[in-house]
Protein backbone atom coordinates (compact mmCIF):
# COMPACT_ATOMS: atom_id res chain seq x y z
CA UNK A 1 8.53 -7.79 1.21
CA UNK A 2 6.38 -9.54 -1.36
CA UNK A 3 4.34 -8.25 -4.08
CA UNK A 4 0.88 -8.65 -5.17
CA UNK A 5 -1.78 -7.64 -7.47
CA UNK A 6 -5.17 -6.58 -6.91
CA UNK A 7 -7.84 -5.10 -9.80
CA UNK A 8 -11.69 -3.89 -8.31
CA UNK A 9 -11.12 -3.45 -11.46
CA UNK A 10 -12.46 -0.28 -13.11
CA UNK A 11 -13.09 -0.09 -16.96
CA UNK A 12 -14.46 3.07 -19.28
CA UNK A 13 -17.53 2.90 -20.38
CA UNK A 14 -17.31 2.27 -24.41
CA UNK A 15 -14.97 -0.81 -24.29
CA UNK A 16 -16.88 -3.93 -24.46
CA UNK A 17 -17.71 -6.84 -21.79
CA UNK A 18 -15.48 -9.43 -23.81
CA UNK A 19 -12.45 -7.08 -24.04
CA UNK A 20 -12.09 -5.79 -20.82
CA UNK A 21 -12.51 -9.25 -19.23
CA UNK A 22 -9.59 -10.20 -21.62
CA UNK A 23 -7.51 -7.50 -20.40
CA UNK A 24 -7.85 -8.46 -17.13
CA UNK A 25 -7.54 -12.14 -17.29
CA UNK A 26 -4.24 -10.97 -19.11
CA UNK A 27 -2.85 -8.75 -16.71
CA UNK A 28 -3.18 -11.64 -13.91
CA UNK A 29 -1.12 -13.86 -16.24
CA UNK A 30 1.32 -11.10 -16.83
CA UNK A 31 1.35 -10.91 -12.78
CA UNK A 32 1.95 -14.91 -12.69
CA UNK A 33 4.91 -15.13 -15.20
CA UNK A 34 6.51 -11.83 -13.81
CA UNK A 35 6.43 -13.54 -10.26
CA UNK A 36 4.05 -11.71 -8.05
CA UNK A 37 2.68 -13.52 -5.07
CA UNK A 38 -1.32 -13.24 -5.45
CA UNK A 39 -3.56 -11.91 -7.45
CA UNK A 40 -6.85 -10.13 -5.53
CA UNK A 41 -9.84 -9.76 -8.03
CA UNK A 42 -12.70 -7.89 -6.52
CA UNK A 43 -16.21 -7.99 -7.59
CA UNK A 44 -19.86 -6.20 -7.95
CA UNK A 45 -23.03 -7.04 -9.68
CA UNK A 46 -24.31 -3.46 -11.04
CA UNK A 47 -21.63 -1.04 -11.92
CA UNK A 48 -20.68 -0.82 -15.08
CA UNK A 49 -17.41 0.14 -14.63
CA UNK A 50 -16.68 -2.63 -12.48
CA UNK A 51 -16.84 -6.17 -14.69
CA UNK A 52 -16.28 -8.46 -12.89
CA UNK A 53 -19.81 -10.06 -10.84
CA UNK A 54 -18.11 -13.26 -9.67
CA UNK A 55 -14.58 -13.10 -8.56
CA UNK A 56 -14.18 -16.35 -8.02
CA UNK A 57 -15.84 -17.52 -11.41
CA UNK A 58 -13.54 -15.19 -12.81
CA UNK A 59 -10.34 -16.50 -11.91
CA UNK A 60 -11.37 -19.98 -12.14
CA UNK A 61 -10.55 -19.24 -15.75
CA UNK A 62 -6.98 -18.37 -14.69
CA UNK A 63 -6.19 -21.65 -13.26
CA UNK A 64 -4.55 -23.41 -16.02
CA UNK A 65 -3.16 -20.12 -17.62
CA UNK A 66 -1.31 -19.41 -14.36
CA UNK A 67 1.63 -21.53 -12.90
CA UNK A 68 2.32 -20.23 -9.09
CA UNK A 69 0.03 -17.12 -8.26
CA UNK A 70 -2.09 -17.43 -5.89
CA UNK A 71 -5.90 -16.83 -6.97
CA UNK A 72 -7.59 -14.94 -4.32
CA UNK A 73 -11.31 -13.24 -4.33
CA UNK A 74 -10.76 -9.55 -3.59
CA UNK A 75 -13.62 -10.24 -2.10
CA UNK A 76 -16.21 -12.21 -1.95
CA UNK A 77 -19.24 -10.38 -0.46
CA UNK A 78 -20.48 -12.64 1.77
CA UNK A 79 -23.98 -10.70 2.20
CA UNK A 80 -24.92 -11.67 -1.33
CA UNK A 81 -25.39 -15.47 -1.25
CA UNK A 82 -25.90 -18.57 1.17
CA UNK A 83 -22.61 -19.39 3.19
CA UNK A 84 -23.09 -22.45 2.61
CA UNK A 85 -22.74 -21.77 -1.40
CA UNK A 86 -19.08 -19.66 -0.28
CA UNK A 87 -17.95 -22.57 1.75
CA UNK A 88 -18.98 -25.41 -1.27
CA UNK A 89 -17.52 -23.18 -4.10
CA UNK A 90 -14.30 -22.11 -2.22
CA UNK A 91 -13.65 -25.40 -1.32
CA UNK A 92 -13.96 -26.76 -4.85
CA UNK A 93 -11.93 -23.67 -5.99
CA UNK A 94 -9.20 -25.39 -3.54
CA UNK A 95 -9.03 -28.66 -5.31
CA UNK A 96 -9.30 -27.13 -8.99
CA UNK A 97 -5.89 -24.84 -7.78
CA UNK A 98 -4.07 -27.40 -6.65
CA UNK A 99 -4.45 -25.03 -3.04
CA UNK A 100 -3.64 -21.73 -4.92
CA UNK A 101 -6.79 -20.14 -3.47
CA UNK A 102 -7.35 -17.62 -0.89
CA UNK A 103 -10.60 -16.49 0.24
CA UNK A 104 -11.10 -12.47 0.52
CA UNK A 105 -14.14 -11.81 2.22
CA UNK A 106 -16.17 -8.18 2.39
CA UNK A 107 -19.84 -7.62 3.36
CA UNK A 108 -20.36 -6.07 0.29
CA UNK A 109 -20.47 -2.19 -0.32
CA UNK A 110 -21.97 -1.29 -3.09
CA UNK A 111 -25.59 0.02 -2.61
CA UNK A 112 -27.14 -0.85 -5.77
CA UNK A 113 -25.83 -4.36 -5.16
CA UNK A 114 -27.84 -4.62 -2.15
CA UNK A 115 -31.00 -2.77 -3.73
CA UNK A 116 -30.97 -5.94 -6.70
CA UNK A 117 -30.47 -8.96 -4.25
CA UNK A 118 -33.76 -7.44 -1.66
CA UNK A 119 -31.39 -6.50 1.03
CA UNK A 120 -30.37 -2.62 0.86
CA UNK A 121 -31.81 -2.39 4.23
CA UNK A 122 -30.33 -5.10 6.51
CA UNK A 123 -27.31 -4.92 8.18
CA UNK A 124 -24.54 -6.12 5.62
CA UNK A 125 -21.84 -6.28 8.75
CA UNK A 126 -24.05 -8.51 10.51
CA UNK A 127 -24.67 -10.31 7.60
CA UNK A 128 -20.98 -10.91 6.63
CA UNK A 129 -20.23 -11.91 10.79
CA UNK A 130 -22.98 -14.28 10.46
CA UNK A 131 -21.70 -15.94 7.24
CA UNK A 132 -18.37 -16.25 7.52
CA UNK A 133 -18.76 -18.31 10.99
CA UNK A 134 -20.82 -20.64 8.79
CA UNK A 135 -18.12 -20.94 6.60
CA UNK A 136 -15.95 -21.65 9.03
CA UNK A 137 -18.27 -23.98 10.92
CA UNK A 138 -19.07 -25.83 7.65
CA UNK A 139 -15.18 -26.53 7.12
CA UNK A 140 -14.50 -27.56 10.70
CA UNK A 141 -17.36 -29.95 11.29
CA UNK A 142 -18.72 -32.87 9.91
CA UNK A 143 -22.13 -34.00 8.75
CA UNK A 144 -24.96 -33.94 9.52
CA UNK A 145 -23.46 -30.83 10.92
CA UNK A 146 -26.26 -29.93 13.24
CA UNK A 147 -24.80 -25.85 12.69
CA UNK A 148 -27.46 -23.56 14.77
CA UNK A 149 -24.86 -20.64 16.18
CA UNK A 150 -26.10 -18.15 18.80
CA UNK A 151 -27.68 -15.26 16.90
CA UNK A 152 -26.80 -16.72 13.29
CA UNK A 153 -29.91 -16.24 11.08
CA UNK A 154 -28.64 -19.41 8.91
CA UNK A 155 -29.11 -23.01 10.38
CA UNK A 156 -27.39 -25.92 8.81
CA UNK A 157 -27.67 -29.11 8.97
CA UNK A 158 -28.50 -32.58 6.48
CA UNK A 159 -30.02 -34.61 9.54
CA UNK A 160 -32.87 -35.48 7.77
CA UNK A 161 -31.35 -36.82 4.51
CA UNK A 162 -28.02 -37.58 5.01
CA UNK A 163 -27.14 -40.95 3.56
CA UNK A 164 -23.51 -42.00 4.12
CA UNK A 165 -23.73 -45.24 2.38
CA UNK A 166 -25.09 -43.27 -0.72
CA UNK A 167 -22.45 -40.44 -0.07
CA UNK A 168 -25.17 -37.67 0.27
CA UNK A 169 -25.95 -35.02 2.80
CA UNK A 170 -21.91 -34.52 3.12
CA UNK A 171 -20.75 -30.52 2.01
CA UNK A 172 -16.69 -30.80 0.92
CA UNK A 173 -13.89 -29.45 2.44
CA UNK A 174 -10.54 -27.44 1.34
CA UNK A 175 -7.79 -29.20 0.20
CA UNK A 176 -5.84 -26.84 2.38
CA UNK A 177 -5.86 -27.98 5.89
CA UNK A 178 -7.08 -27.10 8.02
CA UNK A 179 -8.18 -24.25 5.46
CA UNK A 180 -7.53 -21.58 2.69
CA UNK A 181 -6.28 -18.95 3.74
CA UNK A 182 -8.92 -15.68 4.87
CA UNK A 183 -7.99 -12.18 4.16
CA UNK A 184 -10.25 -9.43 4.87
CA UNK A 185 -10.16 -6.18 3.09
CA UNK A 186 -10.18 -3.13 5.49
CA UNK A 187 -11.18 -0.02 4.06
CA UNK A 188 -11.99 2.44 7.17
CA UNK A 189 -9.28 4.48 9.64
CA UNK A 190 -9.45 2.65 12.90
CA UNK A 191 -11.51 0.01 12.05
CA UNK A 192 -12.97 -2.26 14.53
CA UNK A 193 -13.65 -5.05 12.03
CA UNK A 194 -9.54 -5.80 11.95
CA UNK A 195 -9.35 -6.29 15.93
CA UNK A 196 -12.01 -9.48 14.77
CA UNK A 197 -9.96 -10.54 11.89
CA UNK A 198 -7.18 -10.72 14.67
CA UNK A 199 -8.93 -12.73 17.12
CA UNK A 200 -9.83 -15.49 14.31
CA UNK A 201 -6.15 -15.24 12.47
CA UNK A 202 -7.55 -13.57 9.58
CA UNK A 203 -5.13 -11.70 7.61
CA UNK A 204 -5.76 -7.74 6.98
CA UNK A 205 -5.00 -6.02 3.28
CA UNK A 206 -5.65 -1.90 3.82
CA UNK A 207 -7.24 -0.89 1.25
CA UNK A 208 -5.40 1.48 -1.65
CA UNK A 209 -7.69 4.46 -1.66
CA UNK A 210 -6.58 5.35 2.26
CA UNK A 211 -4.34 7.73 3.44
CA UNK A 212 -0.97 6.58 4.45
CA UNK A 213 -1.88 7.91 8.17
CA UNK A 214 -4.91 5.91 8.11
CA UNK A 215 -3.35 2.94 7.26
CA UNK A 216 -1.29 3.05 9.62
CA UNK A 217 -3.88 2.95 12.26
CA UNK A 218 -4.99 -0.80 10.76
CA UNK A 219 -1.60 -2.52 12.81
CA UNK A 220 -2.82 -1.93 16.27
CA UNK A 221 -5.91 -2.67 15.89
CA UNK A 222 -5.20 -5.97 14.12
CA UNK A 223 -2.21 -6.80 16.72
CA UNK A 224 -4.85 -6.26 19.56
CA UNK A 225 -7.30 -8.98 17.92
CA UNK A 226 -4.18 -11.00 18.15
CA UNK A 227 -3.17 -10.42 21.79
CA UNK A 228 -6.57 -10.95 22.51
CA UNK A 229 -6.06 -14.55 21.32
CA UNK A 230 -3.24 -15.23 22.80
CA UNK A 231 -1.34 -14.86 19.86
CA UNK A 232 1.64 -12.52 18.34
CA UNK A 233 1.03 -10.25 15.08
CA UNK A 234 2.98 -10.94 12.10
CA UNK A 235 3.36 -8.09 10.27
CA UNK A 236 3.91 -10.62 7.45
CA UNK A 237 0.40 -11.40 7.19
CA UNK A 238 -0.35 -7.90 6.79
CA UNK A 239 -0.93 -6.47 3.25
CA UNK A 240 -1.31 -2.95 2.12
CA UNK A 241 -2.61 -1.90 -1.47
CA UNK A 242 -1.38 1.15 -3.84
CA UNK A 243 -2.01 2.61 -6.51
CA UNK A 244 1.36 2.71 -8.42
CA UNK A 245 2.72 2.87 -12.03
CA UNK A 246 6.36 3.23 -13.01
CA UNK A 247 7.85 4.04 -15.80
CA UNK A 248 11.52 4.44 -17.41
CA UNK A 249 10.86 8.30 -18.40
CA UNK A 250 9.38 10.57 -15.32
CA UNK A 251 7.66 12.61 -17.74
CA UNK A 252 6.09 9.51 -18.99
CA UNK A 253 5.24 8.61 -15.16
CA UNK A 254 3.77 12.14 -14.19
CA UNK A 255 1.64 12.20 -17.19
CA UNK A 256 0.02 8.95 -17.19
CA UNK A 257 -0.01 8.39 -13.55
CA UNK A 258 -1.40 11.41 -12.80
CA UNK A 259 -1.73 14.59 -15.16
CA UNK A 260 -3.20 13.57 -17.95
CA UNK A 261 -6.69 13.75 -19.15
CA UNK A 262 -6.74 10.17 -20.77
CA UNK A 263 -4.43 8.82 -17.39
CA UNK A 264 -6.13 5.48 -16.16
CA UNK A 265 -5.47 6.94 -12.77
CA UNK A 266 -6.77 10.00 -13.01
CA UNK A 267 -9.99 8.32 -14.40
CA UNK A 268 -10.10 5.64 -11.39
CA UNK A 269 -9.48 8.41 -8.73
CA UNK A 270 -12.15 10.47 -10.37
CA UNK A 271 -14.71 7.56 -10.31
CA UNK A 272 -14.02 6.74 -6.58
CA UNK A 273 -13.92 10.32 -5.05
CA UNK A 274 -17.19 10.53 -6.93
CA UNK A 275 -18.60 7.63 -5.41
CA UNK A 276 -17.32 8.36 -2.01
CA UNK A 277 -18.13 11.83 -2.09
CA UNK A 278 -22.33 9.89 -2.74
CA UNK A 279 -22.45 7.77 -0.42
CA UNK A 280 -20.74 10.18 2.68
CA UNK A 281 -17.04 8.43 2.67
CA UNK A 282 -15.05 11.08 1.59
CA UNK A 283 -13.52 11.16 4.85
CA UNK A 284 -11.50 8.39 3.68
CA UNK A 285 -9.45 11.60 1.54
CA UNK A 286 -8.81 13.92 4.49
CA UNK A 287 -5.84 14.34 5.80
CA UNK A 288 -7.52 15.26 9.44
CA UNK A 289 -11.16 14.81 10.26
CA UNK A 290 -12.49 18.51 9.86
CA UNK A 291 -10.87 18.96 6.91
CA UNK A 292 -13.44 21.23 4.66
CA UNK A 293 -14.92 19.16 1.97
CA UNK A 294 -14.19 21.52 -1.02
CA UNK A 295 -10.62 21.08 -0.21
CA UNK A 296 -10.90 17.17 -1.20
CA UNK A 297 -10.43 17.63 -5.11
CA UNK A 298 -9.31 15.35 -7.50
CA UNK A 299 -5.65 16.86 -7.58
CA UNK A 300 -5.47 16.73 -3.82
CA UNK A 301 -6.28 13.06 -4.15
CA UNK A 302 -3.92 12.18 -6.95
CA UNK A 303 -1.06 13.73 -5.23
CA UNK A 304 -1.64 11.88 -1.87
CA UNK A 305 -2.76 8.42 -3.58
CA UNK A 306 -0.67 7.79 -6.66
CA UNK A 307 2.81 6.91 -6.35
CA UNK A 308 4.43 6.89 -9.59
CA UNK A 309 7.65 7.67 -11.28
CA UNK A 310 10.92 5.97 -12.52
CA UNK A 311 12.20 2.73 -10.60
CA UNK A 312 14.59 4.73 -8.31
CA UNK A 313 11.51 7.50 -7.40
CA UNK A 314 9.15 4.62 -6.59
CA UNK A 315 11.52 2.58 -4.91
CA UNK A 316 12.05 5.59 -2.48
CA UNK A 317 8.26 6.32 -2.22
CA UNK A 318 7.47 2.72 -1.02
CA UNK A 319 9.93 3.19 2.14
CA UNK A 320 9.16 6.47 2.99
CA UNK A 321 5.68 4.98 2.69
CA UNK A 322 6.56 2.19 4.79
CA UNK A 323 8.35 4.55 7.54
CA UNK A 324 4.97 6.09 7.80
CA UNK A 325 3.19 3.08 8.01
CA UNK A 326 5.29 0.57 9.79
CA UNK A 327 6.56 -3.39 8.78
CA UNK A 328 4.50 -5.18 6.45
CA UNK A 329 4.36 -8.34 4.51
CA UNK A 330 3.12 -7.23 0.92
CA UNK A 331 2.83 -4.43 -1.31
CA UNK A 332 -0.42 -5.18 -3.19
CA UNK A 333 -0.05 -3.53 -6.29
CA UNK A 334 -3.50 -1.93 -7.80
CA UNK A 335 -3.96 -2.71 -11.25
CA UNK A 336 -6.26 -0.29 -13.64
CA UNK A 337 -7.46 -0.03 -17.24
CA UNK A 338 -4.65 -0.48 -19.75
CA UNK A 339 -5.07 3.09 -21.60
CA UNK A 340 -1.85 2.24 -23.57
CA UNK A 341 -1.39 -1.91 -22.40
CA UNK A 342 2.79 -0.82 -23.55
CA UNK A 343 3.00 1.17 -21.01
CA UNK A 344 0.56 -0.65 -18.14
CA UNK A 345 2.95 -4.07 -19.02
CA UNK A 346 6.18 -2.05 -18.74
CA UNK A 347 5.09 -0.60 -15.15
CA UNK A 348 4.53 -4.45 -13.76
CA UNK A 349 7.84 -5.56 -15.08
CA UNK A 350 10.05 -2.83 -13.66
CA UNK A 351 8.15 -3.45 -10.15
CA UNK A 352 9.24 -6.79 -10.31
CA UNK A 353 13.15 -6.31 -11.69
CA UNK A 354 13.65 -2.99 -10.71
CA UNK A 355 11.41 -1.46 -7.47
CA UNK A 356 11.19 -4.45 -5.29
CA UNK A 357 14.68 -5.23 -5.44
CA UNK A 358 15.43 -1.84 -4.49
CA UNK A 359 12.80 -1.71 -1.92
CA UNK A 360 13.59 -5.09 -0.30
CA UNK A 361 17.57 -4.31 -0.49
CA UNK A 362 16.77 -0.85 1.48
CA UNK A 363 14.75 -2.22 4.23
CA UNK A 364 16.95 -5.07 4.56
CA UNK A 365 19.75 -2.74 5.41
């Protein structure tokens, strides 16, 4: 099993722009040298908690600090701009990376995003189905490209001004053939959305703030998309997100990862249940659909969401997780705000030299 990284991320309000950008361009470096797999930076233009507004401007600063992560937007929301923008910038991306870029792709969920760009009332699924078959169309065709898909709001072509001699009218491609590499980010229990990302070989990473149980229902779904291709699933392609911290004392672990006040995870959890609980997701917290809301408290969250604890505790929490669950490829670890950066660096490095050793020697067997 690999691991990964992935950061939204989530900052308290009071730090400022500069050093919280720092912090996370660090821990992705920290993720690099301590040899995770990929590192998933996620993005929105109005919260305040949340950074980071381009994901992939963001870790273009990471390319020559980093040596053999792969850079991946976690995600791009493809509602927010032209796809023909995604399609020129990822493909750029490609070349600057040396082809350490992946391209995670969301609609977009945020409702005050959607407010600021004009567009809180159109469909952001359609939206995101429309673009990313652009993208895709953009990468497999050539110019003057001549793009006008059935029920696809966004035409494309250069006809009129492509000059070939002059070298204009011509969009680039990947340096990855025959391209990067598309995750989608699934975020809902039985979701329809990973059947598609089946069909077209996209790869699936479930979301951290789900319910093992509902995660669980992602495989099928995605494996169905895959038959319906004529293809096998893999659950190597198939990542899954936590929120984890380990630490070498378990009182340390306990109180940081969950109990108290000041805990980074504690303060995350609190932000999303809020933000869930707005915009009618909390569903995404029950354990079984008629589950009163007043049960869903922060506590009950914590306890179901966070796994934490020394090496040997987490170790055993990832494969009972993954017994749950069923085979996948990577554990995409969630990375937070470093309360006390000590303790936040210590947690990465003993998932590297001390969980995943454990984990991958237990499933092995």
């Amino acid at each position: 099993m690999r691991l990964g990284y992935f950061s939204m991320p989530l900052h308290p309000l009071g730090r400022t722009w500069q050093e919280t950008l720092a912090e996370d361009r660090e821990a992705v470096i920290l993720a690099d040298r301590l040899g995770f797999h990929d590192a998933f930076i996620g993005e929105h233009l109005t919260d305040l908690h949340e950074n980071i507004t381009s994901s992939m401007l963001f870790l273009a600063t990471l390319i020559s600090d980093t040596e053999q992560i792969l850079l991946a937007t976690g995600t791009t929301n493809l509602s927010h701009q032209h796809p023909v923008l995604v399609a020129a910038h990822a493909a750029m991306f490609d070349h600057l990376s040396d082809g350490r870029f992946i391209l995670g792709v969301s609609p977009g969920a945020l409702p005050s995003d959607a407010e600021v760009l004009g567009i809180l009332d159109e469909d952001r699924n359609r939206l995101f189905a429309e673009a990313i078959d652009v993208i895709c169309a953009v990468w497999e065709s050539e110019p003057p490209y001549r793009l006008n898909l059935p029920d696809n709001r966004f035409t494309v072509t250069t006809e009129q001004t492509i000059d070939l001699d002059l070298g204009v009218g011509v969009l680039p491609k990947p340096l990855q053939t025959p391209r990067p590499e598309i995750v989608g980010t699934v975020v809902a229990p039985y979701s329809k959305g990973v059947v598609a990302m089946g069909r077209r070989d996209f790869h699936p990473l479930s979301a951290n703030f789900l319910l093992p149980q509902w995660v669980a229902t992602h495989w099928p779904n995605y494996a169905e998309g895959k038959q319906a291709a004529g293809a096998s699933a893999d659950p190597a392609d198939w990542r899954i997100a936590r929120t984890i911290f380990v630490a070498d004392d378990p009182a340390v672990a306990e109180g940081y990862g969950r109990a108290d006040a000041s805990s980074p995870y504690r303060f995350y959890y609190s932000q999303m249940l809020t933000k869930m609980r707005k915009i009618g997701r909390l569903g995404l917290f029950k354990t079984h659909r008629d589950q009163p809301d007043d049960e869903i408290t922060l506590d009950h969250v914590l306890d179901r969401l966070v796994i934490t604890g020394t090496p040997e505790s987490v170790a055993e929490q990832i494969v009972d997780f993954r017994a749950e669950t069923g085979d996948f490829g990577e554990l995409v670890y969630a990375g937070l705000d470093w309360v006390d950066p000590r303790l936040a660096r210590r947690s990465m490095e003993l998932m590297t030299q001390k969980v995943m050793p454990s984990v991958n020697a237990a499933i092995g067997a």
